[in-house]
N, C-alpha and C. Protein backbone atom coordinates (compact mmCIF):
# COMPACT_ATOMS: atom_id res chain seq x y z
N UNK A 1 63.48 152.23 37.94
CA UNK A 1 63.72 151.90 39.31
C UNK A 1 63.26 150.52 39.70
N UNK A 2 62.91 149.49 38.93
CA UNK A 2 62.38 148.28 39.33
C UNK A 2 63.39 147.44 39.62
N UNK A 3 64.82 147.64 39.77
CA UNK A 3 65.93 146.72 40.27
C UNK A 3 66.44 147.73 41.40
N UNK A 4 65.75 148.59 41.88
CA UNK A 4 66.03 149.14 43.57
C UNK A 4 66.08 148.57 44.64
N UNK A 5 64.56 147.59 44.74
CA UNK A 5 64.13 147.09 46.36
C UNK A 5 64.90 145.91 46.62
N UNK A 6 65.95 145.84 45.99
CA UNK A 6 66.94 144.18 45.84
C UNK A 6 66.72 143.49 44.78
N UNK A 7 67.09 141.82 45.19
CA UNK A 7 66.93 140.69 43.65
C UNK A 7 65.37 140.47 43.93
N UNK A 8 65.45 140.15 44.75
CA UNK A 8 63.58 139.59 44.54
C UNK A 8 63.00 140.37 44.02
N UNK A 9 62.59 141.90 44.69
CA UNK A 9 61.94 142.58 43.94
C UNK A 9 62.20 142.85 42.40
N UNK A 10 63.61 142.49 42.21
CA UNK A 10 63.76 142.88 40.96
C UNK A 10 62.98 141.66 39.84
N UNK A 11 63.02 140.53 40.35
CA UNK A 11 62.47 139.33 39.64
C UNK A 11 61.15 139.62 39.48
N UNK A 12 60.12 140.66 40.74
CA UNK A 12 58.66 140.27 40.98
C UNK A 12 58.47 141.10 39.78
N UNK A 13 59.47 142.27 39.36
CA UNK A 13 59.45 143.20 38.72
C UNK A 13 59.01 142.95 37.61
N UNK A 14 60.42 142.32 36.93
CA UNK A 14 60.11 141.58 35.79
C UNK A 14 59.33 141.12 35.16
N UNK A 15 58.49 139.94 36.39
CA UNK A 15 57.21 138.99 35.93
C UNK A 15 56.18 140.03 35.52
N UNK A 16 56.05 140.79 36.56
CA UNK A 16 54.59 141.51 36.32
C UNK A 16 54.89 142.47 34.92
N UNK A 17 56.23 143.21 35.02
CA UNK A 17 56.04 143.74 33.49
C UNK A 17 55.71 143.29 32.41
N UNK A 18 56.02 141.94 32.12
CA UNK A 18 56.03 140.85 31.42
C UNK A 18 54.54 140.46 31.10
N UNK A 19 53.69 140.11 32.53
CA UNK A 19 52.67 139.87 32.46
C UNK A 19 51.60 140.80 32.07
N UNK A 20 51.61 141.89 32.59
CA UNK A 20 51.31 143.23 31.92
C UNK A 20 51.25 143.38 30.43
N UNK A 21 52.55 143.15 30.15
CA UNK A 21 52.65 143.27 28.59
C UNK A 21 52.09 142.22 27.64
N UNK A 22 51.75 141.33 28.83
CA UNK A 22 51.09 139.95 27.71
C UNK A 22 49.47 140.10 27.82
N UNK A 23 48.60 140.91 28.75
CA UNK A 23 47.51 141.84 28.97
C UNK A 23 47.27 142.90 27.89
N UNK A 24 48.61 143.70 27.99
CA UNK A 24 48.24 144.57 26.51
C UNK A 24 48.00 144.20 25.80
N UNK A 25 48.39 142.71 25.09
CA UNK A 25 48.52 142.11 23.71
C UNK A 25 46.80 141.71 23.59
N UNK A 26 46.20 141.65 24.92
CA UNK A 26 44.87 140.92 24.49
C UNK A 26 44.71 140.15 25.84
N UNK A 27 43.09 140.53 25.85
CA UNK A 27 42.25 139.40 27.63
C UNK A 27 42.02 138.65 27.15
N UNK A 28 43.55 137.57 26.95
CA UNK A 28 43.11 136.14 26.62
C UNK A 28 44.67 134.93 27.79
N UNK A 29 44.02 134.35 28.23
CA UNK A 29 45.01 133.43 28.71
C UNK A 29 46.13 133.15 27.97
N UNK A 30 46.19 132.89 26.51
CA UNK A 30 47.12 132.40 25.70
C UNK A 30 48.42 134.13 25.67
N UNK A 31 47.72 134.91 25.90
CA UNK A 31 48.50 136.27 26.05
C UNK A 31 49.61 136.31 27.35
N UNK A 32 48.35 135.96 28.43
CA UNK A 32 49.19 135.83 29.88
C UNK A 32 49.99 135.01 30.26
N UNK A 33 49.89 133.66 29.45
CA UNK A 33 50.62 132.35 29.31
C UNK A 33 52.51 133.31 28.70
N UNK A 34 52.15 133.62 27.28
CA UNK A 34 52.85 134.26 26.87
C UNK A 34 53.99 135.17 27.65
N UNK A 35 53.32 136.21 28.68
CA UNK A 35 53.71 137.52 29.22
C UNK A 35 54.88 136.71 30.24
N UNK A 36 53.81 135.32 30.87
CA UNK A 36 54.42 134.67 31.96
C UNK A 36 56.13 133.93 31.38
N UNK A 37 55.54 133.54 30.67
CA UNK A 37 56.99 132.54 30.04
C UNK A 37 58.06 133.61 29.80
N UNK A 38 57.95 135.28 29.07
CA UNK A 38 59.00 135.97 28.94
C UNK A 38 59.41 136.59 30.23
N UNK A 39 58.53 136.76 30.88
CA UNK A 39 58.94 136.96 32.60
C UNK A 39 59.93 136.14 32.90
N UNK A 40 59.55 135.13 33.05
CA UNK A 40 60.34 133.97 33.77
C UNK A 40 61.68 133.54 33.22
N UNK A 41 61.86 133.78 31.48
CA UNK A 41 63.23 133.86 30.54
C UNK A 41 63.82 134.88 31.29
N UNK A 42 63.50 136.08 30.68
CA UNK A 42 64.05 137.37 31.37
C UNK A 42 64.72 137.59 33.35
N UNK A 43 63.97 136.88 33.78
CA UNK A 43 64.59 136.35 35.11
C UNK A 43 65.34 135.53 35.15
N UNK A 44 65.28 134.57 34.42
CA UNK A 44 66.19 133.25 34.36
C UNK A 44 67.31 133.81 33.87
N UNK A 45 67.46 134.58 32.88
CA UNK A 45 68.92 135.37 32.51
C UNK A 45 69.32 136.43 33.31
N UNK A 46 68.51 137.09 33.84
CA UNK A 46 69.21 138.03 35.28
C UNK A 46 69.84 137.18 35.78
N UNK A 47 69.24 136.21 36.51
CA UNK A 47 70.14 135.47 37.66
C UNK A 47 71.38 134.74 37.13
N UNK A 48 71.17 134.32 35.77
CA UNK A 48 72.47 133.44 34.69
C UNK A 48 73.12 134.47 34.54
N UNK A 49 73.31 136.09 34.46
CA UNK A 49 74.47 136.82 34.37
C UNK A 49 75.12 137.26 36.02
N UNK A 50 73.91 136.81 36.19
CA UNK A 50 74.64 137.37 38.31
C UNK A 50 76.06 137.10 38.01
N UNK A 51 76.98 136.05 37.39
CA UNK A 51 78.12 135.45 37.35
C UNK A 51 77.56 134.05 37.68
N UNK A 52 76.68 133.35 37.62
CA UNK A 52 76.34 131.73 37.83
C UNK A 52 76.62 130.92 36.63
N UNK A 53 76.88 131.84 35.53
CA UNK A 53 77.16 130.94 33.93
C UNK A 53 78.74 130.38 34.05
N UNK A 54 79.19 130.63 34.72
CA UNK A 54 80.55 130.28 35.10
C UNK A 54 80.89 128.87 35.43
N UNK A 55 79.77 128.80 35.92
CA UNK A 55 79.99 127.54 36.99
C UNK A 55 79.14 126.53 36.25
N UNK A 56 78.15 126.54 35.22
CA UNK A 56 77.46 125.21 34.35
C UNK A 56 78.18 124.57 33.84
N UNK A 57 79.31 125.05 32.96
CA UNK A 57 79.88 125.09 31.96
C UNK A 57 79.82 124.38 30.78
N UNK A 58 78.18 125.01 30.32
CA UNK A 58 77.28 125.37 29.26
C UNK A 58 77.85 126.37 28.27
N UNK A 59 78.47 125.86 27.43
CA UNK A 59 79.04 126.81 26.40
C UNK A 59 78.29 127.85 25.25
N UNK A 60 78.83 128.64 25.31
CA UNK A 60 77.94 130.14 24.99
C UNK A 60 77.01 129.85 23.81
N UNK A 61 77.46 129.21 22.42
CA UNK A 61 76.74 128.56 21.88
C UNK A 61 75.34 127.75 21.71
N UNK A 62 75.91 126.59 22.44
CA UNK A 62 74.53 126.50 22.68
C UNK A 62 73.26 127.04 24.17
N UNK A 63 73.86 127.76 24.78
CA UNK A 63 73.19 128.25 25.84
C UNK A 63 71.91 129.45 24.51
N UNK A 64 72.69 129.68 23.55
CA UNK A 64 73.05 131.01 22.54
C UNK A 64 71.47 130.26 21.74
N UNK A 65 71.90 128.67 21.28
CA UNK A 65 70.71 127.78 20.35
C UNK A 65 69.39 127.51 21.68
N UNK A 66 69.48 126.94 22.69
CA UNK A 66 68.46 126.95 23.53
C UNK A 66 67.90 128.09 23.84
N UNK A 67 68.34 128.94 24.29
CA UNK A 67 67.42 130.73 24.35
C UNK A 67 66.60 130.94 22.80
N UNK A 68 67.27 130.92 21.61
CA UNK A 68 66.62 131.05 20.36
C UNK A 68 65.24 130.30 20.27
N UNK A 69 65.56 128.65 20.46
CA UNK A 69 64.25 127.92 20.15
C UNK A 69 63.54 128.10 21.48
N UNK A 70 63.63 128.19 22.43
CA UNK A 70 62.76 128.39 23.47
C UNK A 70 61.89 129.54 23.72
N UNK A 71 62.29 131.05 22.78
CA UNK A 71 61.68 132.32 22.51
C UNK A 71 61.33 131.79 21.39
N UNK A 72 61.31 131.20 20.64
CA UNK A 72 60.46 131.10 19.64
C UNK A 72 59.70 130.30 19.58
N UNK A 73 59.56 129.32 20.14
CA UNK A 73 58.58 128.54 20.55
C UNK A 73 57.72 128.83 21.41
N UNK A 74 57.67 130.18 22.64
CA UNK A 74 56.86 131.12 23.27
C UNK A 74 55.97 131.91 22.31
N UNK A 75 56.62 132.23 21.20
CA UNK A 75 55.61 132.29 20.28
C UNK A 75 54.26 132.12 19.83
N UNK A 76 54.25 130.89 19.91
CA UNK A 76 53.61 129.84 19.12
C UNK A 76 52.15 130.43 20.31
N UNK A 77 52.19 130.42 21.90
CA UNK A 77 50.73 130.84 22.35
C UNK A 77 50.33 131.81 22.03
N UNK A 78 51.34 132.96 21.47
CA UNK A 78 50.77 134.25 21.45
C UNK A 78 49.83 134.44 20.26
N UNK A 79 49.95 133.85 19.19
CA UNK A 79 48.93 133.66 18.26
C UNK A 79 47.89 132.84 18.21
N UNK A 80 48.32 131.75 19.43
CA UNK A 80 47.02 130.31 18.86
C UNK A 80 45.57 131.13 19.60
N UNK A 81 44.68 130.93 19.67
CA UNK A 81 43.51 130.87 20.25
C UNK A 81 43.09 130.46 21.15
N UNK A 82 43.70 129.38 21.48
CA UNK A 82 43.86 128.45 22.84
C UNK A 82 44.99 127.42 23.10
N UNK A 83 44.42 126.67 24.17
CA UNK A 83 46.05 125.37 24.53
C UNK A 83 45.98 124.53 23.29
N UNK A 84 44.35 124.06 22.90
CA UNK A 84 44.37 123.10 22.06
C UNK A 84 44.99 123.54 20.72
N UNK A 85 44.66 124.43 20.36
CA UNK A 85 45.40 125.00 19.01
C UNK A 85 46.73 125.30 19.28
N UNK A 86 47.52 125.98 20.52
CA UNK A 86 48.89 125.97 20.63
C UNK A 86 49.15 124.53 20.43
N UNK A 87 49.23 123.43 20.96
CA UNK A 87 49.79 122.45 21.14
C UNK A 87 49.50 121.35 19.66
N UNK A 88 48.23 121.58 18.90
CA UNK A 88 48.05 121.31 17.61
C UNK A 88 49.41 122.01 16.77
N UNK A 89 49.74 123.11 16.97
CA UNK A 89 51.03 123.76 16.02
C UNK A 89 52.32 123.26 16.40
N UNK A 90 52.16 122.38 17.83
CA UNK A 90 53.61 122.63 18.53
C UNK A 90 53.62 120.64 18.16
N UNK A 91 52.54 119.79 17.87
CA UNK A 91 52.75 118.86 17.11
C UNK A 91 52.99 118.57 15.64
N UNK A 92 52.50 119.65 15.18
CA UNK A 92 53.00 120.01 13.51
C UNK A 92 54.30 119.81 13.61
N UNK A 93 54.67 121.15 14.06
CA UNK A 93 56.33 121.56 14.39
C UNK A 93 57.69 120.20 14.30
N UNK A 94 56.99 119.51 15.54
CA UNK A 94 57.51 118.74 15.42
C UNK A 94 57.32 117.29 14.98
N UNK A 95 56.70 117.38 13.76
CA UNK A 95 56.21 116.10 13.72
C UNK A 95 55.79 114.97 14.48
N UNK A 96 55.05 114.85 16.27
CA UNK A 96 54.88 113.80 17.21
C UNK A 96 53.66 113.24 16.45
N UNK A 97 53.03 113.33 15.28
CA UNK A 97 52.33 112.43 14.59
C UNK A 97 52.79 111.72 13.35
N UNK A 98 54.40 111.89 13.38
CA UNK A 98 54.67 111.70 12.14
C UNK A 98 54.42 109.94 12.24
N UNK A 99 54.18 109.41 11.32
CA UNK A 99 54.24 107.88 11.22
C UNK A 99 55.45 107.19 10.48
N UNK A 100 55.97 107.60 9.72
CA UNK A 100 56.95 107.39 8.67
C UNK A 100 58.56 107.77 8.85
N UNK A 101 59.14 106.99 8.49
CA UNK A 101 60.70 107.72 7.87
C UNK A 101 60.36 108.69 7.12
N UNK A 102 59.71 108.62 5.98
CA UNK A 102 59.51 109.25 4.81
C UNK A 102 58.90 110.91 5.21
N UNK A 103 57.64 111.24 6.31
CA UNK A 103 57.38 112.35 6.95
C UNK A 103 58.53 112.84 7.67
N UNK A 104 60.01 112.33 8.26
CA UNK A 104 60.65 113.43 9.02
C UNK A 104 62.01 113.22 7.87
N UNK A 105 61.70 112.74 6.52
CA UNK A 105 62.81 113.42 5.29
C UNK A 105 62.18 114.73 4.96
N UNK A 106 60.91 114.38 4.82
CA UNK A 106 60.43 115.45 3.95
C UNK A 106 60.64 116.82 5.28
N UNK A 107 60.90 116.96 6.27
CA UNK A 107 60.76 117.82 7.30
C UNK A 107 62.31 118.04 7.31
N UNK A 108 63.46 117.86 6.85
CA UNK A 108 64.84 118.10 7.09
C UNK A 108 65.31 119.04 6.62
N UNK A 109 64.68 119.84 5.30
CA UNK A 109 65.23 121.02 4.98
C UNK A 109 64.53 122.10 5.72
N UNK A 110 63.46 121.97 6.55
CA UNK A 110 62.66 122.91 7.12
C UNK A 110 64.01 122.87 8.55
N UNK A 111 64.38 121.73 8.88
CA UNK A 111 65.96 122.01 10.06
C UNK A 111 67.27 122.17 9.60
N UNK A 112 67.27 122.61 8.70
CA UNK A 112 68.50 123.15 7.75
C UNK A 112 68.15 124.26 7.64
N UNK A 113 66.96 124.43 7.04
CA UNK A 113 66.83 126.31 7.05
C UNK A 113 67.03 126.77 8.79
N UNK A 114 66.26 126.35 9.56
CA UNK A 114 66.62 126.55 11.03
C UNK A 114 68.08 126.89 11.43
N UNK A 115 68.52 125.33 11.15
CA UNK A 115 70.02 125.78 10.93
C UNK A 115 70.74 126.82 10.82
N UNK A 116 70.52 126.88 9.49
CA UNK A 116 70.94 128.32 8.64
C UNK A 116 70.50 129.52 9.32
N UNK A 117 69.30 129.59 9.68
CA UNK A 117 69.07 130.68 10.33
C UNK A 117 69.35 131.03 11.83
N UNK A 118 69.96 130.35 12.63
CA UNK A 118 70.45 129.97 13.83
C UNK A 118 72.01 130.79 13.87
N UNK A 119 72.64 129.79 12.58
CA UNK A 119 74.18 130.38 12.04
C UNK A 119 74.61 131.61 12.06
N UNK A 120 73.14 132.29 11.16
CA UNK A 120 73.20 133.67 10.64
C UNK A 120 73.01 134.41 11.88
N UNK A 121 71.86 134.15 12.61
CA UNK A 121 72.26 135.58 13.89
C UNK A 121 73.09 134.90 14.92
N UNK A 122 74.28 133.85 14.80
CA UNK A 122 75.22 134.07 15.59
C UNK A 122 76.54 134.80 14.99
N UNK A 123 76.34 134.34 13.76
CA UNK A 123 77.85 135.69 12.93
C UNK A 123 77.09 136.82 12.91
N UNK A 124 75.58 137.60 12.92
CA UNK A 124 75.69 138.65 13.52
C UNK A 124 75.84 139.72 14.65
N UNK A 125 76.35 138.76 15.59
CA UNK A 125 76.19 139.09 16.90
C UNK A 125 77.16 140.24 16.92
N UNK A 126 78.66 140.51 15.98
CA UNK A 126 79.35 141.52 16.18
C UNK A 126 79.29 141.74 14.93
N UNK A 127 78.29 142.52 13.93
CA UNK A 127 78.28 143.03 13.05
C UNK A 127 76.58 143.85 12.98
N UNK A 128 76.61 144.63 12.02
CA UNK A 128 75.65 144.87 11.69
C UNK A 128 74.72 144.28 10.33
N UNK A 129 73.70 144.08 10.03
CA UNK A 129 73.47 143.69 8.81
C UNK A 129 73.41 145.00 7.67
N UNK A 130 73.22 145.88 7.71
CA UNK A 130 73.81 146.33 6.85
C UNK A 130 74.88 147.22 6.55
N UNK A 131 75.78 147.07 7.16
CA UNK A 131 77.38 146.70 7.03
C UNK A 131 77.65 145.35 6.29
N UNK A 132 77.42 144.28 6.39
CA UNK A 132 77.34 143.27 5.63
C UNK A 132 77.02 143.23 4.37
N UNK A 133 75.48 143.94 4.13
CA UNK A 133 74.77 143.93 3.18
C UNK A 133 75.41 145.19 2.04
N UNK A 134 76.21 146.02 2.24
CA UNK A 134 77.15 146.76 1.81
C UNK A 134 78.22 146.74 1.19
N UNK A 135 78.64 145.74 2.23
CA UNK A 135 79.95 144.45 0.97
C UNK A 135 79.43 143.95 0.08
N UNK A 136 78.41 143.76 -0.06
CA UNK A 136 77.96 142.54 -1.30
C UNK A 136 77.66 143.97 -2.82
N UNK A 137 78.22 142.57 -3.74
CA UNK A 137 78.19 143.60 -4.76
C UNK A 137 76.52 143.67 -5.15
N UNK A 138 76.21 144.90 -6.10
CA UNK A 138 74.61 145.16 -6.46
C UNK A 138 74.01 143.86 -6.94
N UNK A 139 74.88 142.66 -7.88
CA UNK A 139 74.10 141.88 -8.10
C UNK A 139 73.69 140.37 -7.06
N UNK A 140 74.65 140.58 -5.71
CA UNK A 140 74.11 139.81 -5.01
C UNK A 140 73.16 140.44 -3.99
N UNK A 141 73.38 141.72 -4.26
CA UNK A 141 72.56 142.75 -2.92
C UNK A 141 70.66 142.46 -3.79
N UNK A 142 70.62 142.66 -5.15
CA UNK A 142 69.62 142.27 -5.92
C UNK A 142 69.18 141.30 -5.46
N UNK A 143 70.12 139.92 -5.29
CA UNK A 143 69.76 138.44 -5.40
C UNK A 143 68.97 138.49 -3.78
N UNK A 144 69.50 138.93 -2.64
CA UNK A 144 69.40 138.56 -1.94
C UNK A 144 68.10 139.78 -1.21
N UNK A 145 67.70 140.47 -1.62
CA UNK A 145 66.24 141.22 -1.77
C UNK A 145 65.45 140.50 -2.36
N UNK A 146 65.31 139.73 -3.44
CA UNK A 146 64.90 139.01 -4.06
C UNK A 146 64.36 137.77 -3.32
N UNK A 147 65.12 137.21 -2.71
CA UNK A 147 65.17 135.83 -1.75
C UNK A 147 64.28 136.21 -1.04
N UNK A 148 64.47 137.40 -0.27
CA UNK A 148 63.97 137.71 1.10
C UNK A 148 62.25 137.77 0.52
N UNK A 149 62.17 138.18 -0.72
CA UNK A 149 60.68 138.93 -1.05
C UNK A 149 59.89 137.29 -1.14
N UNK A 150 60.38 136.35 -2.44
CA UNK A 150 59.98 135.47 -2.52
C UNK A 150 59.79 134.82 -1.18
N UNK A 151 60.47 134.70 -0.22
CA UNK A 151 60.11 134.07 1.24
C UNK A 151 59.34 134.92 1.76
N UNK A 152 58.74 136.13 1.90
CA UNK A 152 58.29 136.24 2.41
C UNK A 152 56.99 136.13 1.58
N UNK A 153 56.27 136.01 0.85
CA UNK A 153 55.68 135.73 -0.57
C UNK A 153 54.95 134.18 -0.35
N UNK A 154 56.19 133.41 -0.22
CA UNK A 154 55.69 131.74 0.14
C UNK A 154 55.31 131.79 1.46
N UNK A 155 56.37 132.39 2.75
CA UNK A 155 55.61 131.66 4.02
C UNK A 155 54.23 132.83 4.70
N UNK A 156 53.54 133.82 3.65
CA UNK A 156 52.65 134.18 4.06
C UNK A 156 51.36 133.69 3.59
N UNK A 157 51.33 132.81 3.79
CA UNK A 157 49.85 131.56 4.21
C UNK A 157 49.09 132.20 2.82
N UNK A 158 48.64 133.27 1.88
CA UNK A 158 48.16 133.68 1.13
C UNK A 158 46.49 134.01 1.65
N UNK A 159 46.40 134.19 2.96
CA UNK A 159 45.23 134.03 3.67
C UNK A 159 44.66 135.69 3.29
N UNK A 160 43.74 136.00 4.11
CA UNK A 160 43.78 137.71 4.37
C UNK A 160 43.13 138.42 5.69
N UNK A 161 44.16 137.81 6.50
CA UNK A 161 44.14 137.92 8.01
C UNK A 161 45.15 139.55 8.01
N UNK A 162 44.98 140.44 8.89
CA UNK A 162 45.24 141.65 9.02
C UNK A 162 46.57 141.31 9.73
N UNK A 163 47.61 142.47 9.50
CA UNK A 163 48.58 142.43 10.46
C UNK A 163 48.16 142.93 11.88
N UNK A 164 48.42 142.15 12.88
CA UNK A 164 47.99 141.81 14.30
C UNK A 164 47.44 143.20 15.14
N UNK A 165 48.26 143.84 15.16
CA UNK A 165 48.60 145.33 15.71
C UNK A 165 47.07 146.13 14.90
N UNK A 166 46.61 145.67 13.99
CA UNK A 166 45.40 146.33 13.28
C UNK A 166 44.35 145.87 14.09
N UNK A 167 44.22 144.95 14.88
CA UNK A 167 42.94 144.47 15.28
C UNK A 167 42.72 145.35 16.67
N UNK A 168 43.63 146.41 16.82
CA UNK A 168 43.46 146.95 18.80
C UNK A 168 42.86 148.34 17.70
C-alpha cells in the first residue's frame, strides 16, 4: 500500500524503504548514504516511467548504460568504511591519479571487460541465461564454467574476509 496516499507519498515511501534497508545493512553512514542513493534511483525511475521518457529523447540504451554504472558505483559506499575510503576506490576506478599514457593502456581491458559485460545483460534482457546456456554444446558449457570459476578465483582478493551477510 505505499503508492496509495498519491505521488509524493509514494516517493516519501520509497526513500524511507530504501533508507531503512540501508540501516539493516549496518549503523554506519556509508549504509545510509547507500539506502539514500537507491531511494532516490528508484524514484527517479518512477517518475521516468510516469510517461516523461518520451519527451528526453534519451535512447533506451544508453539510459539502459547510465542506470548500470550509476548502481554500481552506489556500491562502492556500501562496503568502504568511510567517505575517505569510498572515494580512495572511486579514484582507483578511475584512474584521477593516473600520471601517464602508459597507466590508462594498462586500464583498457578492465573497459572492455565492462564493455563486454554491459553487452551481455543487454542481450539478456529477453532471454534467460539458462536457456542460452543450454544451446551451447557440453564442451563450451565446460569452457564457460570454467571461465566463470577462474574469475571468480582471480577477482577474489585471496584475502580471508567472511562473506558479508556472516558478520550480522
Amino acid at each position: 500500500g505505499g503508492n496509495r496516499g498519491g505521488e509524493i507519498r509514494t516517493y516519501v515511501n520509497l526513500m524511507l524503504t530504501m533508507l531503512i534497508g540501508g540501516l539493516w545493512h549496518g549503523a554506519s553512514w556509508m549504509f545510509v548514504l547507500w539506502g539514500a542513493l537507491h531511494g532516490l534511483y528508484l524514484a527517479a525511475e518512477r517518475w521516468w516511467q510516469r510517461g516523461r521518457e518520451r519527451t528526453t529523447g534519451i535512447p533506451a540504451k544508453l539510459a539502459a548504460f547510465v542506470v548500470f554504472l550509476i548502481v554500481s558505483l552506489t556500491w562502492i559506499p556500501f562496503r568502504a568504511h568511510g567517505p575517505a575510503a569510498a572515494w580512495h576506490v572511486v579514484k582507483a576506478l578511475f584512474r584521477f591519479d593516473a600520471d601517464s599514457y602508459d597507466d590508462f593502456v594498462l586500464t583498457l581491458p578492465l573497459y572492455a571487460t565492462l564493455g563486454g559485460i554491459f553487452y551481455w545483460h543487454f542481450i539478456q534482457r529477453d532471454g534467460s541465461l539458462e536457456e542460452r546456456f543450454s544451446k551451447l554444446g557440453p564442451l563450451w558449457q565446460t569452457l564457460a564454467v570454467s571461465a566463470c570459476l577462474v574469475g571468480i578465483f582471480l577477482c577474489s582478493g585471496g584475502d580471508q574476509r567472511a562473506f558479508i551477510y556472516f558478520q550480522f
